[in-house]
C-alpha atoms as a PDB file:
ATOM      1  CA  UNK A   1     -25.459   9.848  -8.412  1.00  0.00           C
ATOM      2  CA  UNK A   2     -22.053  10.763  -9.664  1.00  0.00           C
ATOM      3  CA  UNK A   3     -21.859  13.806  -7.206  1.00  0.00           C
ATOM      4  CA  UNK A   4     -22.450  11.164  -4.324  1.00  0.00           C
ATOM      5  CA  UNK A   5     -19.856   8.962  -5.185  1.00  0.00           C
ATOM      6  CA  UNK A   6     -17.611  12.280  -5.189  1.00  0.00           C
ATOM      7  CA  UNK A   7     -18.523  13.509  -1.911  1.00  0.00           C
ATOM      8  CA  UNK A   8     -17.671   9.989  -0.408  1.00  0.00           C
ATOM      9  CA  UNK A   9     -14.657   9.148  -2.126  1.00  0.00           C
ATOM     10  CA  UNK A  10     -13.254  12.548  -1.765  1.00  0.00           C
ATOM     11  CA  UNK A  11     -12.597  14.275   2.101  1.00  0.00           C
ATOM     12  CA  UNK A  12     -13.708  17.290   2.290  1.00  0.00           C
ATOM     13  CA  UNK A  13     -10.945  20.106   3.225  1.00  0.00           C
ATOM     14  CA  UNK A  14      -9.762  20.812   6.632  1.00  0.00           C
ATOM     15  CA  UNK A  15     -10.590  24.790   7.279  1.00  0.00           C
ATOM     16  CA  UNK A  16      -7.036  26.468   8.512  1.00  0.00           C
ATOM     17  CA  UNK A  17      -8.778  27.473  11.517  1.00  0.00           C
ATOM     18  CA  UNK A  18      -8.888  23.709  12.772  1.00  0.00           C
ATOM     19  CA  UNK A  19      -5.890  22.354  11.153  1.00  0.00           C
ATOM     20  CA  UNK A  20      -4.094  25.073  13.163  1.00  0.00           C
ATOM     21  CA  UNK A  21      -5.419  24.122  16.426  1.00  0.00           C
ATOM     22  CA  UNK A  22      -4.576  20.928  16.045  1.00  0.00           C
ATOM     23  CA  UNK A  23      -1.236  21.263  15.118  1.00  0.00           C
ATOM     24  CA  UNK A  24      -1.025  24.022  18.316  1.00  0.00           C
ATOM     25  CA  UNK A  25      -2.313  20.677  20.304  1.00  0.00           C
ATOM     26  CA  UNK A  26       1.056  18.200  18.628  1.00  0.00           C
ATOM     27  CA  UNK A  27       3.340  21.161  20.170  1.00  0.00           C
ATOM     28  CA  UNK A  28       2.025  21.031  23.585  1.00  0.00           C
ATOM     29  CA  UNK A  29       2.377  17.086  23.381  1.00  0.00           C
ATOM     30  CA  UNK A  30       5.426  17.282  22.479  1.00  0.00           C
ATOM     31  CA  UNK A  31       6.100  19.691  24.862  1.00  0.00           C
ATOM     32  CA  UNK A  32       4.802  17.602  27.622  1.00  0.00           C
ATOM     33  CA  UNK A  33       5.489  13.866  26.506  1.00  0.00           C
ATOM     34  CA  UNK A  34       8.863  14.132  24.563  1.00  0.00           C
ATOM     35  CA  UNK A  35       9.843  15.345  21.012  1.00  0.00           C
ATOM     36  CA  UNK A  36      10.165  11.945  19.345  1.00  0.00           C
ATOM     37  CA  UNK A  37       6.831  11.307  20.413  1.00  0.00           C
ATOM     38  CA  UNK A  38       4.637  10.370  17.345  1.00  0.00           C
ATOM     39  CA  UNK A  39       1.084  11.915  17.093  1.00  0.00           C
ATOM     40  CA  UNK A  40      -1.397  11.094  14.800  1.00  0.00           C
ATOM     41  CA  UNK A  41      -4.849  13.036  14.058  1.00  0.00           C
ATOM     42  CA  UNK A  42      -7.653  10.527  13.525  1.00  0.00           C
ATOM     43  CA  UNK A  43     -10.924  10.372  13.369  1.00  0.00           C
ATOM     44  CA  UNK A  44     -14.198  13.108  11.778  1.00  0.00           C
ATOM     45  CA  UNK A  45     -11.655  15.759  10.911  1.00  0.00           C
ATOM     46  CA  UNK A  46      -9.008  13.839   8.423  1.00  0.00           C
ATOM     47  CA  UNK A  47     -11.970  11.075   7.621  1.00  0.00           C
ATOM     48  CA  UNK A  48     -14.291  14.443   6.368  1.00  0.00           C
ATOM     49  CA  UNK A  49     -17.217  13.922   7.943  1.00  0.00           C
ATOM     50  CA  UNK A  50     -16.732  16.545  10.604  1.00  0.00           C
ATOM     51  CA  UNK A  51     -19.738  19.048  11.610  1.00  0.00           C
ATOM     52  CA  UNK A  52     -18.289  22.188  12.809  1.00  0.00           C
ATOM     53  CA  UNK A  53     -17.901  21.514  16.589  1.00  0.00           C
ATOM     54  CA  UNK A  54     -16.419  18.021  16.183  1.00  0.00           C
ATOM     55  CA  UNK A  55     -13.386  17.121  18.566  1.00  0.00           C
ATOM     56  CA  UNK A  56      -9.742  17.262  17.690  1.00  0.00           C
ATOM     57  CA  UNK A  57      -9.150  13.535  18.027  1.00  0.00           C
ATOM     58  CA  UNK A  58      -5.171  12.549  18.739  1.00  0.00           C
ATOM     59  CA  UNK A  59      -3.514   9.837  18.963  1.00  0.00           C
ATOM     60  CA  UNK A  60       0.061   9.691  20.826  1.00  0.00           C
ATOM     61  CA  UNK A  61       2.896   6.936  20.965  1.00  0.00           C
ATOM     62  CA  UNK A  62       6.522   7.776  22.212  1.00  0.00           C
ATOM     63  CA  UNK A  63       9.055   5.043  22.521  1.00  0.00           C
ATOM     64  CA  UNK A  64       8.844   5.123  26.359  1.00  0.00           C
ATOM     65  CA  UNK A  65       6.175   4.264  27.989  1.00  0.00           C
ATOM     66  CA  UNK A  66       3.608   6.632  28.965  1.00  0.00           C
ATOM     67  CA  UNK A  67       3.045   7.200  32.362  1.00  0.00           C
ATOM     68  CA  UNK A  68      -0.556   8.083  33.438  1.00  0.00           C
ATOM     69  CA  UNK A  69       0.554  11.227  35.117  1.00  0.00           C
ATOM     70  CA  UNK A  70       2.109  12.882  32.021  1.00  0.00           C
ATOM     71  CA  UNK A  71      -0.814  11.966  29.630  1.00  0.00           C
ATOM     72  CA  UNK A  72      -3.299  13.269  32.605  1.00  0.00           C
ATOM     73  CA  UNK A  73      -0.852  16.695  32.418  1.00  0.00           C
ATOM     74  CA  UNK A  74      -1.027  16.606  28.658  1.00  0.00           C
ATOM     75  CA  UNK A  75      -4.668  16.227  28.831  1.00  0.00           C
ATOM     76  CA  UNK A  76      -4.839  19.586  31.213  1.00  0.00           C
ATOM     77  CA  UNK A  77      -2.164  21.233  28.737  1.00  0.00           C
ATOM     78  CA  UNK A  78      -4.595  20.520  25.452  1.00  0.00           C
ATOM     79  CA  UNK A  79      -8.252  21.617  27.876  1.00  0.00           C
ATOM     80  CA  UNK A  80      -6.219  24.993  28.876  1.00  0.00           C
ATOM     81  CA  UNK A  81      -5.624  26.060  25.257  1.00  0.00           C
ATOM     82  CA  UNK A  82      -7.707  28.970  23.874  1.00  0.00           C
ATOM     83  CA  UNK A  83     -10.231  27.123  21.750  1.00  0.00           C
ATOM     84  CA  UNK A  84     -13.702  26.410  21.612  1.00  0.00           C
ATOM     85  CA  UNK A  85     -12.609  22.743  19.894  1.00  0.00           C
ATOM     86  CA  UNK A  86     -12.838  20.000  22.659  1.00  0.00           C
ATOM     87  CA  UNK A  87      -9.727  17.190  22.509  1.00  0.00           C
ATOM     88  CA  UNK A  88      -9.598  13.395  22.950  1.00  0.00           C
ATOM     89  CA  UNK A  89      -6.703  11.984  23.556  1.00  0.00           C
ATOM     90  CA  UNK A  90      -5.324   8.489  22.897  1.00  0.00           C
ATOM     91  CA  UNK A  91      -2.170   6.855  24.109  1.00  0.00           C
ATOM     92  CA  UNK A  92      -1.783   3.695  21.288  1.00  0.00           C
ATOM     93  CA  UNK A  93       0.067   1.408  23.831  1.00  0.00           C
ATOM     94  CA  UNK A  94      -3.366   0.909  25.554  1.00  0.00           C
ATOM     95  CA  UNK A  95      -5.521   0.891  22.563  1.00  0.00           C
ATOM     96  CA  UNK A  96      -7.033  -2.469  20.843  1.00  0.00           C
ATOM     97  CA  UNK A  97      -5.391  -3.516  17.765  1.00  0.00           C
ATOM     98  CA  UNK A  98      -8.980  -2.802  15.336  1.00  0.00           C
ATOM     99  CA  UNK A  99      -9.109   1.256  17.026  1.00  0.00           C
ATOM    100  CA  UNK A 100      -5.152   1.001  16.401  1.00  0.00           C
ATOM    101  CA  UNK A 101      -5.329  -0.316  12.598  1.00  0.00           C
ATOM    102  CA  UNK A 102      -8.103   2.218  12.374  1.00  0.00           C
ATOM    103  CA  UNK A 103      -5.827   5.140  13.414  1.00  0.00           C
ATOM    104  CA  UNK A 104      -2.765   4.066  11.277  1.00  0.00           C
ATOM    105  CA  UNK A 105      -5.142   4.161   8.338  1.00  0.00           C
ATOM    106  CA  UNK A 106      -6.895   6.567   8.885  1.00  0.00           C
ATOM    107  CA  UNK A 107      -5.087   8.962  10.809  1.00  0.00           C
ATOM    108  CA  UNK A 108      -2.665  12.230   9.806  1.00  0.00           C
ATOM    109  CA  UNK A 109       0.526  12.707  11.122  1.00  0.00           C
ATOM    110  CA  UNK A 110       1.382  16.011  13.021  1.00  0.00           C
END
């Protein structure tokens, strides 16, 4: 029982391989969407309850508004990198305040 309540209550590690992708993937955003723009990894990977395939989940804010052109061209940037890990991306302007508490709990920032 006490091993349980250790696997919960600790995350298991992030393997380099992964954190380094997704720290590739906060370059290209900020690359495409603006240096000051904040990104946030949320979701199976920094929770750690990932299975090996799980998707790089991301969540971007900048202080100007996103258009939906540049976060479609972000998206492209993040699908043409050399990985087998598939992205989703999230643009926190147009995400609902519980998924947005969610990510600023849960998330890491890159």
């Amino acid at each position: 029982m006490g091993d349980a309540v250790t696997r919960l209550s600790v995350p298991a590690p992030i393997p380099y391989r992964v954190r380094s992708v997704a720290g590739q993937a906060a370059r290209v955003l900020r690359r495409e969407l603006g240096r000051e723009a904040r990104i946030l990894w949320f979701a199976s990977w920094p929770r750690g309850d990932a299975r090996p395939h799980s998707d790089i989940a991301l969540a971007v804010r900048s202080p100007a508004l996103l258009d939906p052109s540049a976060l479609s061209g972000a998206r492209e940037r993040l699908e043409a990198l050399e990985t087998l890990y598939s992205f989703r991306l999230l643009d926190m302007d147009q995400t609902g305040e519980e998924r947005l508490a969610q990510i600023e709990r849960e998330g890491v920032e890159l």
